[in-house]
N, C-alpha and C. Protein backbone atom coordinates (compact mmCIF):
# COMPACT_ATOMS: atom_id res chain seq x y z
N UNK A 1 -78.67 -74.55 78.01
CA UNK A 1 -78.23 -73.26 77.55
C UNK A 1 -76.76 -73.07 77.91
N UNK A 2 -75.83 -72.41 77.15
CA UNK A 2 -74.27 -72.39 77.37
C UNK A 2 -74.18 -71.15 77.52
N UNK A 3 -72.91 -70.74 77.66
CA UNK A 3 -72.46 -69.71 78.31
C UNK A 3 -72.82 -68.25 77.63
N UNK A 4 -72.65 -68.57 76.52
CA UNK A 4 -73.43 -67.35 75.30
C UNK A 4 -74.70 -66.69 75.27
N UNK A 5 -75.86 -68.00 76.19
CA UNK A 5 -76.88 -66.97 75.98
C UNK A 5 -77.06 -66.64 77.55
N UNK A 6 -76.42 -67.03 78.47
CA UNK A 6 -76.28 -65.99 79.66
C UNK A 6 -75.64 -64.33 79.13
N UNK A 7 -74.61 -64.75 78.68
CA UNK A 7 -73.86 -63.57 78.36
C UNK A 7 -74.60 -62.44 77.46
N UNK A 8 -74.96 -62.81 75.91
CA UNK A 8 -76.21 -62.20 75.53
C UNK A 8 -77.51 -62.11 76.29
N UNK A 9 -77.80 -62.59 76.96
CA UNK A 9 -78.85 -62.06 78.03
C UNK A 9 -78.55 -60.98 78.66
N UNK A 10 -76.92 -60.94 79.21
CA UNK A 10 -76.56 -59.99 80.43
C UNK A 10 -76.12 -58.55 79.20
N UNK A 11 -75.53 -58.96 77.89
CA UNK A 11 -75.15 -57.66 77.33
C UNK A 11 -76.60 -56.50 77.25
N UNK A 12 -77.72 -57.64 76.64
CA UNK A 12 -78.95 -56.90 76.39
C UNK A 12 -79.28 -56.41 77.87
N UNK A 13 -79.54 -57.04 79.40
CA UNK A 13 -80.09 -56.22 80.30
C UNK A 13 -79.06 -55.38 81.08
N UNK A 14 -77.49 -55.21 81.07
CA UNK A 14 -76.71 -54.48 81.30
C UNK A 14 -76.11 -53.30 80.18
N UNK A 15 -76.26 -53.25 78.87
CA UNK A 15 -75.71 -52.54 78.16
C UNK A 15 -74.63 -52.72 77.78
N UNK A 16 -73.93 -53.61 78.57
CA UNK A 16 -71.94 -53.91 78.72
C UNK A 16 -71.42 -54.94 78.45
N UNK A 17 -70.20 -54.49 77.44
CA UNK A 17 -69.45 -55.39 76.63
C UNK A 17 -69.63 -57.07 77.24
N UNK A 18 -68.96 -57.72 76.81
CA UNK A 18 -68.98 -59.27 77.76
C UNK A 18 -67.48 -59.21 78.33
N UNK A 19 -66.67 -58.45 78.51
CA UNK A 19 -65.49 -58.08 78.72
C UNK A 19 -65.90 -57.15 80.23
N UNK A 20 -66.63 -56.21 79.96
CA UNK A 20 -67.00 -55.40 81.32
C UNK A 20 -68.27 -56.66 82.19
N UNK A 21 -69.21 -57.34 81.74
CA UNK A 21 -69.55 -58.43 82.23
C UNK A 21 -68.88 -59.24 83.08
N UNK A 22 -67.89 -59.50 82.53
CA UNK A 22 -66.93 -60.48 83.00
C UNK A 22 -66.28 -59.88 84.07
N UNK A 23 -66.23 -59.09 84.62
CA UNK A 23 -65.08 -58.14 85.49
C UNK A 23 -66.20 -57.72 86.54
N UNK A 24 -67.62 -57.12 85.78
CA UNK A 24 -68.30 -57.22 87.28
C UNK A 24 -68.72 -58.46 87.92
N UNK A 25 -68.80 -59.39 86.93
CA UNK A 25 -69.12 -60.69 87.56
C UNK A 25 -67.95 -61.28 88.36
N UNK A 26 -66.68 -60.82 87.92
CA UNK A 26 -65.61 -61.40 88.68
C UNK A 26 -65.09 -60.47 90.15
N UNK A 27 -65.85 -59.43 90.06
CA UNK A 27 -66.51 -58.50 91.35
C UNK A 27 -67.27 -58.44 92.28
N UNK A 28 -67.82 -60.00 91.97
CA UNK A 28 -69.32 -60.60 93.10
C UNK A 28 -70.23 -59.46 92.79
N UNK A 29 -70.56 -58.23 91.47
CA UNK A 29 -71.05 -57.37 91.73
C UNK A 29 -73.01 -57.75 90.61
N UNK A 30 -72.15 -58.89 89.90
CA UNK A 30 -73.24 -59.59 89.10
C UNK A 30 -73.55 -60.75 88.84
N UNK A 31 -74.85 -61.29 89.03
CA UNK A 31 -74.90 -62.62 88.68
C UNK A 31 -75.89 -62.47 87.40
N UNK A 32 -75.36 -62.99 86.29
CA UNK A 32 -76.36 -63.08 85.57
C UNK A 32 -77.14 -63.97 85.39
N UNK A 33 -77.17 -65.03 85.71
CA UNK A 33 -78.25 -66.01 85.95
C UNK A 33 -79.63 -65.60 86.76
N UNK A 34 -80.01 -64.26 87.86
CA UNK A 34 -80.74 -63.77 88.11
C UNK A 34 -81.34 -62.52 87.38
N UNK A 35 -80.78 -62.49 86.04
CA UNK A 35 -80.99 -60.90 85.33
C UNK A 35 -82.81 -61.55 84.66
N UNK A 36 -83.16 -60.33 84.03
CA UNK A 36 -84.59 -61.07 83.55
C UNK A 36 -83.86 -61.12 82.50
N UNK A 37 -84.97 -62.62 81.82
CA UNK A 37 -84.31 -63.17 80.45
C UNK A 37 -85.13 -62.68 79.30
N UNK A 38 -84.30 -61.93 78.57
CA UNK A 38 -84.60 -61.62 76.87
C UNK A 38 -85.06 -62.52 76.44
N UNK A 39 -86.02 -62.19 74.86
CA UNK A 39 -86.05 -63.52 73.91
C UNK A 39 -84.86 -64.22 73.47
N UNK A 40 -85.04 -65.32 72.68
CA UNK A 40 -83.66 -65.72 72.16
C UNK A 40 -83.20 -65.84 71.09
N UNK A 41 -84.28 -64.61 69.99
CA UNK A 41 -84.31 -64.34 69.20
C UNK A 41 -83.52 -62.88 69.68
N UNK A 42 -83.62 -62.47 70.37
CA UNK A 42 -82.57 -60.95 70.86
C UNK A 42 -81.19 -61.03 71.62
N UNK A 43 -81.19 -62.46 72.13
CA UNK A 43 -79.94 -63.01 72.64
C UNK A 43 -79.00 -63.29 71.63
N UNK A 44 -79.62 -63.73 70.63
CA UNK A 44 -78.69 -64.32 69.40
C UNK A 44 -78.22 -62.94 68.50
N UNK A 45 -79.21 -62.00 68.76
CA UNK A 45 -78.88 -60.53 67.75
C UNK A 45 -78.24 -59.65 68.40
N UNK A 46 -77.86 -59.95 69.62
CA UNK A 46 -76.90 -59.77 70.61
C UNK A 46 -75.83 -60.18 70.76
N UNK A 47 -75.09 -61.54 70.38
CA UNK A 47 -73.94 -62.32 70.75
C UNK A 47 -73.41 -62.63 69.14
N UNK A 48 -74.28 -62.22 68.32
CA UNK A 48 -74.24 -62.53 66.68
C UNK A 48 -72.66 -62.07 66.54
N UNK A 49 -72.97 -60.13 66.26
CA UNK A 49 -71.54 -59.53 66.32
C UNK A 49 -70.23 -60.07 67.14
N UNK A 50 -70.65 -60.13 68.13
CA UNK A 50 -69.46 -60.12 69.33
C UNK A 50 -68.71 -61.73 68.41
N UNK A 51 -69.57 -62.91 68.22
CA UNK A 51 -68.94 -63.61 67.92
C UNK A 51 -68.26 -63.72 66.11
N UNK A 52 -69.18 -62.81 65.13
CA UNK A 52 -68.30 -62.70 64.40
C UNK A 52 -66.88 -61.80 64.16
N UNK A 53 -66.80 -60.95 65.47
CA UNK A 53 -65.92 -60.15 65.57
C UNK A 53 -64.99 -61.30 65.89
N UNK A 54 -64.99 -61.89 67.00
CA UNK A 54 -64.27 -63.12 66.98
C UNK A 54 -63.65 -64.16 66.12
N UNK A 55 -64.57 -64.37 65.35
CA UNK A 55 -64.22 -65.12 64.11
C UNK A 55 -63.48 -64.53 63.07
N UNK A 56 -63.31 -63.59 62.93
CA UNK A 56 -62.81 -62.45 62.21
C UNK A 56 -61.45 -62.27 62.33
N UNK A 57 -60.93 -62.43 63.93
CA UNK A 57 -60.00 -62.36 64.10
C UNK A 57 -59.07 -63.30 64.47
N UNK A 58 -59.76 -64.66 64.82
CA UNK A 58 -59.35 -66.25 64.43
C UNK A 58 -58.40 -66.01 62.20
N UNK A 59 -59.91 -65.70 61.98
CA UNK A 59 -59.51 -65.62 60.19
C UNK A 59 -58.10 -64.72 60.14
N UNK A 60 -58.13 -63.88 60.77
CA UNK A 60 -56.98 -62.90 60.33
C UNK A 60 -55.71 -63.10 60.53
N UNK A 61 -55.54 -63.92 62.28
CA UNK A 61 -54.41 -64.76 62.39
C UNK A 61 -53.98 -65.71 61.64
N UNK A 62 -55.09 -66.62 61.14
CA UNK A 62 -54.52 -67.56 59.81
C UNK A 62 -54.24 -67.19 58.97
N UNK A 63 -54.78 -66.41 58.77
CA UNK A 63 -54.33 -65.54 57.06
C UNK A 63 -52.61 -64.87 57.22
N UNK A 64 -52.71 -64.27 58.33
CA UNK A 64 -51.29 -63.48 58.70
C UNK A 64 -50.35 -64.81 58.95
N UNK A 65 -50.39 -65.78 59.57
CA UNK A 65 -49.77 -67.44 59.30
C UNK A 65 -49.36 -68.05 58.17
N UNK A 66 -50.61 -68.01 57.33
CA UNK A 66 -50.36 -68.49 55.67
C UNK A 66 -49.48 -67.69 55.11
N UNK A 67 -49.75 -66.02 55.03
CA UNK A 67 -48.93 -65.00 54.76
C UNK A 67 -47.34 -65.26 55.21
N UNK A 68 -47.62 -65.37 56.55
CA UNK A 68 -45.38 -65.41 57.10
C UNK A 68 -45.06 -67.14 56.66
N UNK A 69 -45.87 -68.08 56.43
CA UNK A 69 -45.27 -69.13 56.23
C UNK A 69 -44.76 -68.89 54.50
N UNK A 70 -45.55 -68.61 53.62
CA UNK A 70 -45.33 -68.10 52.00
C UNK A 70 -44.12 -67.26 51.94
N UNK A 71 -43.98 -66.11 52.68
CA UNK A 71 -43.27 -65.38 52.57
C UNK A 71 -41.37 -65.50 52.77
N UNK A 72 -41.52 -66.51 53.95
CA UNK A 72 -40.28 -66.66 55.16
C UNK A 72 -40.13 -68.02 54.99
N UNK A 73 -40.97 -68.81 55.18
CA UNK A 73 -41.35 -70.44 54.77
C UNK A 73 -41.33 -70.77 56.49
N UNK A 74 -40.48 -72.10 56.33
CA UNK A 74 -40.81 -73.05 57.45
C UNK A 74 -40.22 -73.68 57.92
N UNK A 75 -39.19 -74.44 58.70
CA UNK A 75 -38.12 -75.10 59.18
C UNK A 75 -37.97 -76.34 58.22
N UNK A 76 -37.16 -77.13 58.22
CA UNK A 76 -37.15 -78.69 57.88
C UNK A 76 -37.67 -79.61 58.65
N UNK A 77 -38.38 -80.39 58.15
CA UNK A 77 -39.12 -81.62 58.83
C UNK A 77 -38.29 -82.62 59.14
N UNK A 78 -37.88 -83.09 60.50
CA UNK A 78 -38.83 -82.95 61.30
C UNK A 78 -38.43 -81.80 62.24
N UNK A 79 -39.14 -81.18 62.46
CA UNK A 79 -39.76 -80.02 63.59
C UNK A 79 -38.91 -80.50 64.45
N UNK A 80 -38.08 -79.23 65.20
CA UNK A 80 -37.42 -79.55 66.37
C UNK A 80 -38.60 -78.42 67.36
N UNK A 81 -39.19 -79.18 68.44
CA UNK A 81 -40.05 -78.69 69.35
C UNK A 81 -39.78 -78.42 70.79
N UNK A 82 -39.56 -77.09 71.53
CA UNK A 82 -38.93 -76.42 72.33
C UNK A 82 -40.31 -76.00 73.36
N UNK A 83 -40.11 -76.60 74.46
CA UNK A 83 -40.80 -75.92 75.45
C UNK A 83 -40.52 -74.97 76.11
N UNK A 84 -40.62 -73.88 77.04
CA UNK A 84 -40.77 -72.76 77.79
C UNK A 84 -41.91 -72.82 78.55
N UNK A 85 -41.21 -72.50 80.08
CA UNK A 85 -42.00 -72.54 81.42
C UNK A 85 -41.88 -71.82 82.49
N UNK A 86 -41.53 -70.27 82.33
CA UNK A 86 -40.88 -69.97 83.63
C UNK A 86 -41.65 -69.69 84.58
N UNK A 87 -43.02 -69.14 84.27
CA UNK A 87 -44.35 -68.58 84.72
C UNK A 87 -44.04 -67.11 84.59
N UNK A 88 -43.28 -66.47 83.51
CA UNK A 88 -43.07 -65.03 83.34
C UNK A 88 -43.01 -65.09 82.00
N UNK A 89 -44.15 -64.29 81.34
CA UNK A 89 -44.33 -64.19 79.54
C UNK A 89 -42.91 -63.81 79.34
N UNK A 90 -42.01 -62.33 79.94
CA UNK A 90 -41.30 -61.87 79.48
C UNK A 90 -40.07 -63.04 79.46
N UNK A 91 -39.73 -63.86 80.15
CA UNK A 91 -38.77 -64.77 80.70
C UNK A 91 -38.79 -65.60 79.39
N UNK A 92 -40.32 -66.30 79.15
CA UNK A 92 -40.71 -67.34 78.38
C UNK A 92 -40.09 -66.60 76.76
N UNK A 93 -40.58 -65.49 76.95
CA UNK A 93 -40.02 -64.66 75.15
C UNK A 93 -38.39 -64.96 74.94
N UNK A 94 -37.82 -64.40 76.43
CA UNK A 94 -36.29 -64.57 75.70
C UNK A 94 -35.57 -66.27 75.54
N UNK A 95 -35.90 -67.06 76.25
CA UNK A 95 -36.03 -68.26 76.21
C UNK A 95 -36.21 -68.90 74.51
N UNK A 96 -37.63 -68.54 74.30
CA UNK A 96 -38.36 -68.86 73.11
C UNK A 96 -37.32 -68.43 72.06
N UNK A 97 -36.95 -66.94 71.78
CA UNK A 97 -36.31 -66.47 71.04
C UNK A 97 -34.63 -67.18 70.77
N UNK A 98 -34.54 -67.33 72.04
CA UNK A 98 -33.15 -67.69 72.16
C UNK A 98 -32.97 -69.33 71.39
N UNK A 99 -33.83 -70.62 71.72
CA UNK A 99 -34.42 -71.79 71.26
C UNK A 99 -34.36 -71.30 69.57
N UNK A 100 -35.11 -70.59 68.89
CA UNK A 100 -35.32 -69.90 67.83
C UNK A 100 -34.02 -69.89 66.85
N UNK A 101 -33.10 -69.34 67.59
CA UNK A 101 -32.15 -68.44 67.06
C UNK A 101 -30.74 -70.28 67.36
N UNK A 102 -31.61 -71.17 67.61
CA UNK A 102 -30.59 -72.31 68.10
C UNK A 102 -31.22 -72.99 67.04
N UNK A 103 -31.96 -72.91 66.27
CA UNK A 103 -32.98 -74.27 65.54
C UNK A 103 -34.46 -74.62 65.56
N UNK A 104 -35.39 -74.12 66.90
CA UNK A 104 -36.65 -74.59 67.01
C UNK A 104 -37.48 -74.36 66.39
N UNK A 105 -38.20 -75.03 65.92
CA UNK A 105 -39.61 -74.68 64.83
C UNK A 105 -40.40 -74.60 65.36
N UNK A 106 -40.71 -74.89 66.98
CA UNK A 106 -42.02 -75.10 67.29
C UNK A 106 -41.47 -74.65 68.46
N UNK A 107 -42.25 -73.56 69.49
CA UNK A 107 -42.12 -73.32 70.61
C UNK A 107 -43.60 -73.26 71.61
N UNK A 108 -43.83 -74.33 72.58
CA UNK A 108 -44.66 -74.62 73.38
C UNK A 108 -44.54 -73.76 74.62
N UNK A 109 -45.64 -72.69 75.16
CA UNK A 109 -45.25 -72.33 76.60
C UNK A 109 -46.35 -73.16 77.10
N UNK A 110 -45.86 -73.49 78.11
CA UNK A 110 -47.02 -74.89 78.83
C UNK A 110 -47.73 -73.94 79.63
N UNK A 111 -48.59 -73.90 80.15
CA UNK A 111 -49.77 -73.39 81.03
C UNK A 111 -49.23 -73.55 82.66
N UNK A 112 -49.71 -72.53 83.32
CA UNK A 112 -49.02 -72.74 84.58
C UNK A 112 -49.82 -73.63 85.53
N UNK A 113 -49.49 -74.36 86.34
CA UNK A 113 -49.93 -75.26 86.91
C UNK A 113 -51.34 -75.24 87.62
N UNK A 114 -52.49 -76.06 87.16
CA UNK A 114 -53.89 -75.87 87.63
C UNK A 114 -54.83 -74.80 86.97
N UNK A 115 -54.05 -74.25 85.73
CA UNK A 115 -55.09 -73.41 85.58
C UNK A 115 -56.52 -73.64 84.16
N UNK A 116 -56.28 -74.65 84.33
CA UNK A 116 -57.63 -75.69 83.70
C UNK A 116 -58.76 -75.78 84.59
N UNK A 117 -57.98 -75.39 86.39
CA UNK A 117 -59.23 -75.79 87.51
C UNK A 117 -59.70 -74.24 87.57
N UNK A 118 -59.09 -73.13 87.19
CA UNK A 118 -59.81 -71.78 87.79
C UNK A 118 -61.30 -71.51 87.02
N UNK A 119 -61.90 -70.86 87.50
CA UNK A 119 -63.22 -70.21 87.47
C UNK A 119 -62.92 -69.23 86.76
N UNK A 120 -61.69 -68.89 86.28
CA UNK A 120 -61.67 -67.68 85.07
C UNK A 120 -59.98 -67.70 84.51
N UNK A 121 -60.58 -66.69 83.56
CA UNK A 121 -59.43 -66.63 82.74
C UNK A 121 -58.40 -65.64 83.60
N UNK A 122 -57.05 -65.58 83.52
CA UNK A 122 -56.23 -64.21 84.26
C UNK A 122 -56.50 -63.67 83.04
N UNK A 123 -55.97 -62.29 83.37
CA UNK A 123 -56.14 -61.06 82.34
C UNK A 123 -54.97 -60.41 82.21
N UNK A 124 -54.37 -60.01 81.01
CA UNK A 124 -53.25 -59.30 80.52
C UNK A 124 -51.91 -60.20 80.93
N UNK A 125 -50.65 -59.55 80.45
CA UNK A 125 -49.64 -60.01 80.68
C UNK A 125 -49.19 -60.36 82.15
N UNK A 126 -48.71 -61.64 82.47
CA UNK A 126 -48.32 -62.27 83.62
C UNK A 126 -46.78 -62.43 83.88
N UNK A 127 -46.53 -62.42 85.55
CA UNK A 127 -45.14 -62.84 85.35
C UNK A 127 -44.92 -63.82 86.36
N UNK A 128 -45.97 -64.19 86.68
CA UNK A 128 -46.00 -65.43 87.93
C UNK A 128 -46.72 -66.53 87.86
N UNK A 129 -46.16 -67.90 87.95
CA UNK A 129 -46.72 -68.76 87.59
C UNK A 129 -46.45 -69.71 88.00
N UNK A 130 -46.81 -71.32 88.34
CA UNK A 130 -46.47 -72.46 89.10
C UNK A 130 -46.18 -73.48 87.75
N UNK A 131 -45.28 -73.64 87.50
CA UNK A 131 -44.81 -74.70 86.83
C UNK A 131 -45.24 -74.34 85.72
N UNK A 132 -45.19 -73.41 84.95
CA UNK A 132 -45.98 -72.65 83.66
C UNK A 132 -46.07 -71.39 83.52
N UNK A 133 -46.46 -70.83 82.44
CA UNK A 133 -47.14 -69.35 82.31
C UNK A 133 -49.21 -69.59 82.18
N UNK A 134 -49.55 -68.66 83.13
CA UNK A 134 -50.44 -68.42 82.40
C UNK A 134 -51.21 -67.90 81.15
N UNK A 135 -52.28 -68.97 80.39
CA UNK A 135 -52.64 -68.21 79.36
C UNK A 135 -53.35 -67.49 79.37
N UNK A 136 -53.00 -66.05 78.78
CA UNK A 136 -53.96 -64.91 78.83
C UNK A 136 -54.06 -64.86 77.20
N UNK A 137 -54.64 -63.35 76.49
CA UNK A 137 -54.77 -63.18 75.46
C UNK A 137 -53.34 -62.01 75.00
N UNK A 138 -53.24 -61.49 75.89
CA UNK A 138 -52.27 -60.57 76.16
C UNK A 138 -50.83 -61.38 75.99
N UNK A 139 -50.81 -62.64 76.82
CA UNK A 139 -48.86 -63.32 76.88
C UNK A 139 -49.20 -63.93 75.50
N UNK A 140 -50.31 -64.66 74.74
CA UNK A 140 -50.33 -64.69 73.54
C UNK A 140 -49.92 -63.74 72.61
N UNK A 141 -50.59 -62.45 72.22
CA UNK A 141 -49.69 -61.34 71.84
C UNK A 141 -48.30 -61.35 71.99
N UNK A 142 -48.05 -61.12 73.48
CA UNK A 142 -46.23 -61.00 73.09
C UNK A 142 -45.46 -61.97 72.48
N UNK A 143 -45.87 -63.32 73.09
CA UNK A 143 -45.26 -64.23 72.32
C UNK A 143 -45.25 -64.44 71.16
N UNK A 144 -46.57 -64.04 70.34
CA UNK A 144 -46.58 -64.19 69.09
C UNK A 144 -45.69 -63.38 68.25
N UNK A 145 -45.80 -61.76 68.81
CA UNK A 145 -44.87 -60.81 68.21
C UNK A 145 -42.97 -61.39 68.27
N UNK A 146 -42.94 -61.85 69.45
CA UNK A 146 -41.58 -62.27 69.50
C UNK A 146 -40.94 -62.90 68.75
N UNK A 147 -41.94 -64.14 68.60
CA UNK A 147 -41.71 -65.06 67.73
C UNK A 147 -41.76 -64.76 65.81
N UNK A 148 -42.27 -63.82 65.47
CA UNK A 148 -43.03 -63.27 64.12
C UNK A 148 -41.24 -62.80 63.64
N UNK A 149 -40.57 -62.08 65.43
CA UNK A 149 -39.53 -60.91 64.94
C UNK A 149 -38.44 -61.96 64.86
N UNK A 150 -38.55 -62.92 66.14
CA UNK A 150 -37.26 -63.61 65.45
C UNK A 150 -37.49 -64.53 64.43
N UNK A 151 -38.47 -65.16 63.94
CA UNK A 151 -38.50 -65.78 62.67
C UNK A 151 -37.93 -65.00 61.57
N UNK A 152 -38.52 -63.62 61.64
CA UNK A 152 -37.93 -63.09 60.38
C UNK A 152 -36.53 -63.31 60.41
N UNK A 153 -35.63 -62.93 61.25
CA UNK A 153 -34.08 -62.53 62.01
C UNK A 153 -34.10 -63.92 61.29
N UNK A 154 -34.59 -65.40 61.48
CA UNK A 154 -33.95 -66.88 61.45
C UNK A 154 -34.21 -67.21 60.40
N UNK A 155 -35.37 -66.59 59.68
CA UNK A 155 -35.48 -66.64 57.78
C UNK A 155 -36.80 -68.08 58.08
N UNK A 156 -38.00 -68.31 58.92
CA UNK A 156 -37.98 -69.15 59.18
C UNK A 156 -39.29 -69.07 60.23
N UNK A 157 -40.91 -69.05 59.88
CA UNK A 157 -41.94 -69.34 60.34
C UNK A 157 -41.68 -70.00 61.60
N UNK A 158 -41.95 -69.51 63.03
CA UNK A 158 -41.91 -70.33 64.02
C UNK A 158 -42.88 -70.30 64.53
């Protein structure tokens, strides 16, 4: 069993998002592996939504991608590819932007150091980091917006 039907287990015997799940569990305040277990016919009618909400919004980013690449287009091939690392989203944006506004088609923020080994995701925008930024969903956002504004400014999908 994977992580989904713990989680649909815990939405059905807690009531709470997998987002508030996640926060009491990251509170020592829940284990869901001791919750009683639902069918898995109610686990699945449980985690159904949550994951097409997800998928939904995978679709919408591509679509908004296809959209700014049609619209603005795309650098010349070959791709000049620009890393960013400061372990500060905001640091990594002006960096990125700045790369942008020099030529880059492709801007990489590398992950901050070890965080493939943590037991969870960080949450929201970061500004500290070991040899990287952390990925959240949040330094995704900014970066993406950054990048959306100076592409337009560079005539030029980054």
């Amino acid at each position: 069993m994977g992580a989904s039907y713990w989680m649909g287990n815990a939405m059905i015997e807690t009531g709470k998002s997998p987002q508030e799940i996640a926060e009491m569990i990251g509170r020592g305040e829940l284990n869901i592996t001791e919750l009683p277990q639902a069918s898995l016919k109610d686990i699945r009618a449980a985690v159904q939504p949550v994951a097409e909400k997800a998928v939904g919004i995978i679709k919408k980013n591509r679509m908004d991608r296809e959209r700014m690449l049609t619209e603005i287009g795309e650098g010349p091939k070959p791709y000049l590819y620009v890393i960013v690392a400061t372990g500060n989203i905001y640091e990594d944006v002006l960096q990125a932007q700045a790369a942008a506004r020099q030529g880059a088609d492709i801007i990489a923020v590398i992950r901050t150091t070890g965080q493939s080994l943590l037991d969870y995701v960080p949450f929201g925008a970061t500004t500290e980091g070991f040899g990287g930024t952390y990925a959240t969903q949040e330094n995704f956002r900014i970066m993406r917006k950054a990048l959306d504004e100076v592409g337009e400014e560079v005539g030029k999908y980054i």
